[in-house]
Protein backbone atom coordinates (compact mmCIF):
# COMPACT_ATOMS: atom_id res chain seq x y z
CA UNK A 1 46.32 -63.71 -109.55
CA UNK A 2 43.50 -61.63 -108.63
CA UNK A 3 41.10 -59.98 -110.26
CA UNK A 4 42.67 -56.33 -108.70
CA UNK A 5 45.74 -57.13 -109.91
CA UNK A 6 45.50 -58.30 -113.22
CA UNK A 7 43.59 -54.68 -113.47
CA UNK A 8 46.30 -52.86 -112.60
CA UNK A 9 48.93 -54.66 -114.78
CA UNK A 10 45.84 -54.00 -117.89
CA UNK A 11 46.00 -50.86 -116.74
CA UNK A 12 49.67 -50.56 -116.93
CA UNK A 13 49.56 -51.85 -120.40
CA UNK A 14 46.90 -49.50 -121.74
CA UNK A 15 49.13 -46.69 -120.47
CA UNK A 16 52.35 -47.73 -121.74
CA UNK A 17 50.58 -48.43 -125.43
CA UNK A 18 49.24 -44.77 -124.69
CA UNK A 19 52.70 -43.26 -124.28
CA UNK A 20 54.42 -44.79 -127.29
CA UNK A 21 51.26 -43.64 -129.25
CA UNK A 22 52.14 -39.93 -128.23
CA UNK A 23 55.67 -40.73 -129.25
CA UNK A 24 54.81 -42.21 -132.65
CA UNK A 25 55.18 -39.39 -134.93
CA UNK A 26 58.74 -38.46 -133.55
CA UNK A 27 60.49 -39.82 -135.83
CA UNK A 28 64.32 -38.61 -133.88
CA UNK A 29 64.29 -41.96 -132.09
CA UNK A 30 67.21 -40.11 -129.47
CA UNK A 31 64.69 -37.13 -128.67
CA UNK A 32 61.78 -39.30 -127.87
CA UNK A 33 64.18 -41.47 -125.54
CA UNK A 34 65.58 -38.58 -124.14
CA UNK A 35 62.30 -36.63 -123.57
CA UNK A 36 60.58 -39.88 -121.78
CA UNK A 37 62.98 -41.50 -119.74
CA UNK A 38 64.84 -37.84 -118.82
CA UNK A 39 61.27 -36.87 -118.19
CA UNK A 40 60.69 -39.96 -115.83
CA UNK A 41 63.73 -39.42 -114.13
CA UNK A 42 62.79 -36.13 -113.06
CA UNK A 43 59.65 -37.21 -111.59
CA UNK A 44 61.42 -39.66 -110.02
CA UNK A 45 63.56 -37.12 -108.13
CA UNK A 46 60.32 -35.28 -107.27
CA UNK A 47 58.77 -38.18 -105.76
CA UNK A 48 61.77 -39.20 -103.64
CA UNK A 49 61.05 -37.10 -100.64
CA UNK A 50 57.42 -37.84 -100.51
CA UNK A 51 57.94 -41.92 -100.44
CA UNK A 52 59.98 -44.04 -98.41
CA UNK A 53 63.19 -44.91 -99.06
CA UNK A 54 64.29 -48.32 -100.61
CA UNK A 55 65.72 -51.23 -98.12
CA UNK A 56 69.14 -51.23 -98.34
CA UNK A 57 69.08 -55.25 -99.46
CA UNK A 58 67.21 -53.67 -102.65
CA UNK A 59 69.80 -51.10 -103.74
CA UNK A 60 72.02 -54.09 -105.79
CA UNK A 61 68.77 -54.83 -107.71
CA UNK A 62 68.34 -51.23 -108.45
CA UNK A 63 71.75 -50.76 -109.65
CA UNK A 64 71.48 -53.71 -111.37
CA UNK A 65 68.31 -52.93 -113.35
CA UNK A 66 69.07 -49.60 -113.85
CA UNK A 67 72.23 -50.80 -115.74
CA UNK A 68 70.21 -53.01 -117.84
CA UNK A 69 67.46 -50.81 -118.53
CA UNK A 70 70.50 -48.26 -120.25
CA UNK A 71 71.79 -51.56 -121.75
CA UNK A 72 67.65 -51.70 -122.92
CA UNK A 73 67.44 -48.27 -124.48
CA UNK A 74 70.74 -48.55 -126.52
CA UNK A 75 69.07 -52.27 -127.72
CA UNK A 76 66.08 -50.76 -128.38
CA UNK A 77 67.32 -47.89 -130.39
CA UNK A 78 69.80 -50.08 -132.32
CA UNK A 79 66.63 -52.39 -133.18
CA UNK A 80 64.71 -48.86 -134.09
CA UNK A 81 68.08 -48.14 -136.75
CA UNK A 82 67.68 -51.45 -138.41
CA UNK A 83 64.02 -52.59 -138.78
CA UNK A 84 60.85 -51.13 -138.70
CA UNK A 85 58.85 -50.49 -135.46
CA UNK A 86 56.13 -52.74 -136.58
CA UNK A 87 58.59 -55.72 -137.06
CA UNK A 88 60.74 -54.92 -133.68
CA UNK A 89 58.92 -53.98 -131.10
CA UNK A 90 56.57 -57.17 -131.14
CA UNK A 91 59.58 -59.22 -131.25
CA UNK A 92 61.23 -57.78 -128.48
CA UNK A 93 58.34 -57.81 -126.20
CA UNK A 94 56.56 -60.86 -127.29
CA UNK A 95 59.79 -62.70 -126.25
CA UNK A 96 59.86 -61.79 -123.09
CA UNK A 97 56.85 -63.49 -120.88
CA UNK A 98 58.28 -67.05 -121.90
CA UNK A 99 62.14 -66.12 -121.22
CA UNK A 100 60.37 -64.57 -118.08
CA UNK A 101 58.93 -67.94 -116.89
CA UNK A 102 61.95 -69.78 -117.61
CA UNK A 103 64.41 -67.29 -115.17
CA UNK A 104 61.99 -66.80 -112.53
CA UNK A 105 61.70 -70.57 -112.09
CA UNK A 106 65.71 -71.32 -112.15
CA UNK A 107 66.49 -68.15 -110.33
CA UNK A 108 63.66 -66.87 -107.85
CA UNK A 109 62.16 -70.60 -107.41
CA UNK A 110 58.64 -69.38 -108.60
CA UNK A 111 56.79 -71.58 -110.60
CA UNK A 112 52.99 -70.83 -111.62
CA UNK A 113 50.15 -73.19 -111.51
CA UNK A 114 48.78 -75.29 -114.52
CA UNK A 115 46.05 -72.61 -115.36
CA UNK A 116 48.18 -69.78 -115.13
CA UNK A 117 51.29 -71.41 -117.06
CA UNK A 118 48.82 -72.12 -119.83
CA UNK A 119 47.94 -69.03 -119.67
CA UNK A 120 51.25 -67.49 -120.16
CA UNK A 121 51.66 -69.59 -122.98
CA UNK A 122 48.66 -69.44 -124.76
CA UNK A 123 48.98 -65.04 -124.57
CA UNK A 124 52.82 -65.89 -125.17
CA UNK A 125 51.71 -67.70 -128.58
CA UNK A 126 49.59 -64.80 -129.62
CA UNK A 127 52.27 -62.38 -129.30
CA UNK A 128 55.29 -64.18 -130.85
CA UNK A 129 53.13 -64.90 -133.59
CA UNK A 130 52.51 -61.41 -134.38
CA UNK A 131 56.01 -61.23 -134.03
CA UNK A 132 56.75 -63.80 -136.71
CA UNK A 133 54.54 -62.15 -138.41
CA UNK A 134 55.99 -59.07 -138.83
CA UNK A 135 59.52 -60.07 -140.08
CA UNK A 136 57.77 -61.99 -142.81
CA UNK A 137 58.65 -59.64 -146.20
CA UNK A 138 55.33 -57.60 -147.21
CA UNK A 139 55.04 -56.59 -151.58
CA UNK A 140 56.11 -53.18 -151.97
CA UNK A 141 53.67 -50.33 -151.58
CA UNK A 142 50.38 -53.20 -151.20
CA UNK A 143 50.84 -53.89 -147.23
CA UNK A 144 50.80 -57.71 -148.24
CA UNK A 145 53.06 -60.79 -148.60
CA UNK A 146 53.86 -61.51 -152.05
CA UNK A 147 52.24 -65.07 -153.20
CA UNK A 148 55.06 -67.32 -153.25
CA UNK A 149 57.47 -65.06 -151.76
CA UNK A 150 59.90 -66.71 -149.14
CA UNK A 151 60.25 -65.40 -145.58
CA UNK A 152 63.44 -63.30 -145.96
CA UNK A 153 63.85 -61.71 -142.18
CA UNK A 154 66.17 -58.95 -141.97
CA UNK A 155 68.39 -60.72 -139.45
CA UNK A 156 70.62 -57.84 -137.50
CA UNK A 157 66.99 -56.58 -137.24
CA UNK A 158 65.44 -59.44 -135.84
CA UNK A 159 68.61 -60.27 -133.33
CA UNK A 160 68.45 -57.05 -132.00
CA UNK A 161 65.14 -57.18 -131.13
CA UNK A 162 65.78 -60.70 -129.36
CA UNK A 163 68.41 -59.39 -127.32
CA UNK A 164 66.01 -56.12 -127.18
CA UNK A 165 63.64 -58.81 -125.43
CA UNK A 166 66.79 -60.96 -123.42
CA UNK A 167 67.36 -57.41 -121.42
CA UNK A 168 63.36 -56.76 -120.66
CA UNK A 169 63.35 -60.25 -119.37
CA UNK A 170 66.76 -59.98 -117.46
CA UNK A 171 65.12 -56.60 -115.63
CA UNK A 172 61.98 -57.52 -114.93
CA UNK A 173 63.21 -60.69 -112.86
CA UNK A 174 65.81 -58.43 -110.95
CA UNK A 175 62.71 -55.75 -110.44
CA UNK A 176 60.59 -58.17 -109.10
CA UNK A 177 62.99 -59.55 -106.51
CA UNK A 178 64.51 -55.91 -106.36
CA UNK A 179 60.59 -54.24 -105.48
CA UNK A 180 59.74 -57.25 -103.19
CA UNK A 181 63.01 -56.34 -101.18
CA UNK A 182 62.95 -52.68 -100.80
CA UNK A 183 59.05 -52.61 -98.92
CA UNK A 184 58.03 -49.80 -101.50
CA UNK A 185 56.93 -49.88 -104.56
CA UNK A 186 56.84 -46.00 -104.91
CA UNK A 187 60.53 -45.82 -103.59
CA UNK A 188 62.03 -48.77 -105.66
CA UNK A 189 60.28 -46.98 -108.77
CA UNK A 190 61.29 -43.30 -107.88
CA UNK A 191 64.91 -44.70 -107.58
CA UNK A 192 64.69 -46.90 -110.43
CA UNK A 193 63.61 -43.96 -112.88
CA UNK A 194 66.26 -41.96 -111.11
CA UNK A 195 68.99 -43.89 -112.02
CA UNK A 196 68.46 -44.96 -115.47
CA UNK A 197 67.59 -41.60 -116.68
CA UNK A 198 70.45 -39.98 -115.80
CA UNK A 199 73.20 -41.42 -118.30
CA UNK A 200 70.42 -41.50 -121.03
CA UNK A 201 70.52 -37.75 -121.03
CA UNK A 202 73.91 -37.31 -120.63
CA UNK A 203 74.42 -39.40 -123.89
CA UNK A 204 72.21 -37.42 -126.03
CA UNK A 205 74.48 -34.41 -124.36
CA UNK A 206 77.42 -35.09 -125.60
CA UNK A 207 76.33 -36.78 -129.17
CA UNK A 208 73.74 -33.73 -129.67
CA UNK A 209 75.72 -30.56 -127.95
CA UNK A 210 73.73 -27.19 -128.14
CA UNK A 211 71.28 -28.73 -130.90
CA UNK A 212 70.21 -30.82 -128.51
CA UNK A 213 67.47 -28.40 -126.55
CA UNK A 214 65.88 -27.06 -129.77
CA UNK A 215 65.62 -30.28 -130.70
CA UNK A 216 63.30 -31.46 -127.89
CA UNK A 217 61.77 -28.23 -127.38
CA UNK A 218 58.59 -28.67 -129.96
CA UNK A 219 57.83 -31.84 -128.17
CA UNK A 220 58.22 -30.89 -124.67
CA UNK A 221 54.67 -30.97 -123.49
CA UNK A 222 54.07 -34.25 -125.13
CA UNK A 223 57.34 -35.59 -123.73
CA UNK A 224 56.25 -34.80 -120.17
CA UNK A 225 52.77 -36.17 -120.30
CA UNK A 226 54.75 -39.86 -122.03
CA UNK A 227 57.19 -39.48 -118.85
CA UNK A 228 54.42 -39.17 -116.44
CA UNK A 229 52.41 -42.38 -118.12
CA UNK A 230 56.09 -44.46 -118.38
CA UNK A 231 56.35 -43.85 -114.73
CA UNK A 232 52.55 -44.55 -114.02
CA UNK A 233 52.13 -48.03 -116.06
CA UNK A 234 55.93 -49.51 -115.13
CA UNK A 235 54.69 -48.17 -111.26
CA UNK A 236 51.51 -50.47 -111.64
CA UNK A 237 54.19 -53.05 -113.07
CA UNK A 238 55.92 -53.21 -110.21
CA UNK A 239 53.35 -52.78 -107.41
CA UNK A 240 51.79 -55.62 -108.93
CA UNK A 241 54.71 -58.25 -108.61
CA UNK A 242 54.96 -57.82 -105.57
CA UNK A 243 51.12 -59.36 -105.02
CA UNK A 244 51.59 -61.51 -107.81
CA UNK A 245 54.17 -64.30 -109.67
CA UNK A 246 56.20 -62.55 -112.26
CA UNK A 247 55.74 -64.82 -115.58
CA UNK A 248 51.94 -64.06 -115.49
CA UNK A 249 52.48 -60.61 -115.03
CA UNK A 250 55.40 -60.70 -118.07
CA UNK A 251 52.78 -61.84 -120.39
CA UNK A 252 49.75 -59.24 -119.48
CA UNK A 253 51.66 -56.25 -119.49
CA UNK A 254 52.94 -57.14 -123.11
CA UNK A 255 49.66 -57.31 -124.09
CA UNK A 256 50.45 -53.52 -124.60
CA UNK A 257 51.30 -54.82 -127.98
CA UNK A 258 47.87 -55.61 -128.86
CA UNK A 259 46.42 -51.65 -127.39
CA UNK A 260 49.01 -50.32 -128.99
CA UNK A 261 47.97 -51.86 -132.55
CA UNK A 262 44.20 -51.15 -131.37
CA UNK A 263 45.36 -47.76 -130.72
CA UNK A 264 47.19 -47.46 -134.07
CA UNK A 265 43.79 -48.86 -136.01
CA UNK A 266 41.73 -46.07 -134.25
CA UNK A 267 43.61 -43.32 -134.19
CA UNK A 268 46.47 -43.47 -136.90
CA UNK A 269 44.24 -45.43 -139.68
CA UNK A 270 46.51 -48.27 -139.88
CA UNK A 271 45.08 -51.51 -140.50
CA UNK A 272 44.64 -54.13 -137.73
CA UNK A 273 44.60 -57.50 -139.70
CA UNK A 274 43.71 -60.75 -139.35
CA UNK A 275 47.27 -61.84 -137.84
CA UNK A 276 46.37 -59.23 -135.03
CA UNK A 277 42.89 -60.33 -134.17
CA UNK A 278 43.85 -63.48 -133.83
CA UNK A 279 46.71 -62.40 -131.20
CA UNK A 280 44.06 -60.41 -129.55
CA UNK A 281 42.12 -63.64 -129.38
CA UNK A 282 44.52 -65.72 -127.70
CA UNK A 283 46.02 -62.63 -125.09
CA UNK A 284 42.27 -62.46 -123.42
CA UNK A 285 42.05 -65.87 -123.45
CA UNK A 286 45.74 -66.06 -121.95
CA UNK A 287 44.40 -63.78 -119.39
CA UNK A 288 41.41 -65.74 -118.89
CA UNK A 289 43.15 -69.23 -118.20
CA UNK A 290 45.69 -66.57 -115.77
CA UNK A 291 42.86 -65.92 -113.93
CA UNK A 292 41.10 -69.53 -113.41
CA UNK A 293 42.43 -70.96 -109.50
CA UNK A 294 42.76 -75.00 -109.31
């Protein structure tokens, strides 16, 4: 993987840590959805007469992943209604570089060289261990684990979040075969947004009715600048598999989970932590060993 490329998926990473940072004080799970991917799929439908249209052998992909990214928003907002961000969202996207590797071998016939599997694994270790991490029980109002105090995950929680994870790694195997097929990235992703906007919105229609539009209203501006980063860094994504093999690619663009937590540390005083540090630790040198040829 080259050094341009795993840029651009960094890149993408920084930006997507940057958008769920603006949505972070929302706390109306449905209206940041709505605001983002709505938001996206209006740029999409801006961008579709300015870039060329998708091969027609790409359309099942796109159909295909825009189903599953729906069936990925009602996960993730399920996992949002049971646990806490902090103990989901690692899980569900720490998951997903291994489950990645795994499909993209059985199903596209890509395997990864030694440096770059090790690689994946060693950034993959990092981030399910903050994962594990953060369904361990913490003492009440301390931040900390209780001494002696048993591991008691919250388990709807937890499977949630691994079937939050199963659907990122379902899509991003059927984008990268999907964005490889259609000779555009810029098409495949103005498409892709498209698509899987549309029924998003039209659920938070009918659940929020005429509430719905002062509802998003004080968060408008901040919804539109999230859109236009969700459609920048998952853009990057997928320019980027098609120059590169997808399971390396899985595991750097997660490492949004470690920006996100640096993000959170700088800007939102929460504390970073040894358990973070050291996933920070292995992700750059996961990216390292990703970038080593031979």
């Amino acid at each position: 993987m080259t050094p341009l490329v795993t840029g651009a998926v960094l890149a993408a990473a920084v930006t997507h840590a940057g958008w769920n940072a603006l949505a972070h004080r929302i706390q109306d799970r449905l209206v940041v959805f709505t605001l983002i991917v709505g938001g996206a799929s209006v740029i999409g439908g801006l961008m579709a007469p300015f870039v060329p249209v998708p091969a027609a052998a790409a359309w099942p992909y796109l159909i295909g992943s825009a189903v599953l990214h729906v069936g990925y928003h009602a996960l993730l907002l399920r996992s949002f209604s049971l646990g806490d961000f902090g103990q989901v969202y690692p899980i569900a996207r720490g998951t997903a570089p291994l489950v990645v590797t795994v499909a993209a071998a059985v199903f596209v016939d890509e395997r990864v060289g030694g440096w770059q599997l090790t690689g994946v694994v060693v950034a993959s270790a990092g981030l399910v261990g903050l994962a594990v991490w953060g369904v361990l029980p913490i003492g009440r109002g301390t931040g900390e684990r209780r001494t002696g105090e048993a591991a008691r995950p919250h388990w709807p929680a937890v499977l949630a979040a691994l079937a939050t994870g199963l659907s990122i790694s379902a899509y991003t195997v059927i984008d990268g075969v999907g964005v490889r097929a259609a000779g555009t990235a810029g098409g495949y992703v103005a498409w892709l947004m498209i698509l899987e906007g549309i029924p998003l919105v039209l659920y938070a229609i009918c659940v929020r009715r005429s509430a719905l539009w002062p509802q998003l209203r004080p968060y408008a501006g901040r919804g539109l600048l999230g859109a236009v980063m969700a459609v920048t860094a998952y853009g990057l994504v997928l320019w980027a598999q098609t120059r590169a093999p997808l399971a390396p690619i899985a595991a750097l663009r997660e490492s949004s989970i470690i920006v996100g937590a640096a993000i959170g540390a700088l800007f939102f005083k929460e504390r970073f932590g040894g358990p973070r540090i050291a996933a920070a630790v292995l992700m750059v040198a996961g990216i390292g060993l990703m970038l080593t040829t031979g």
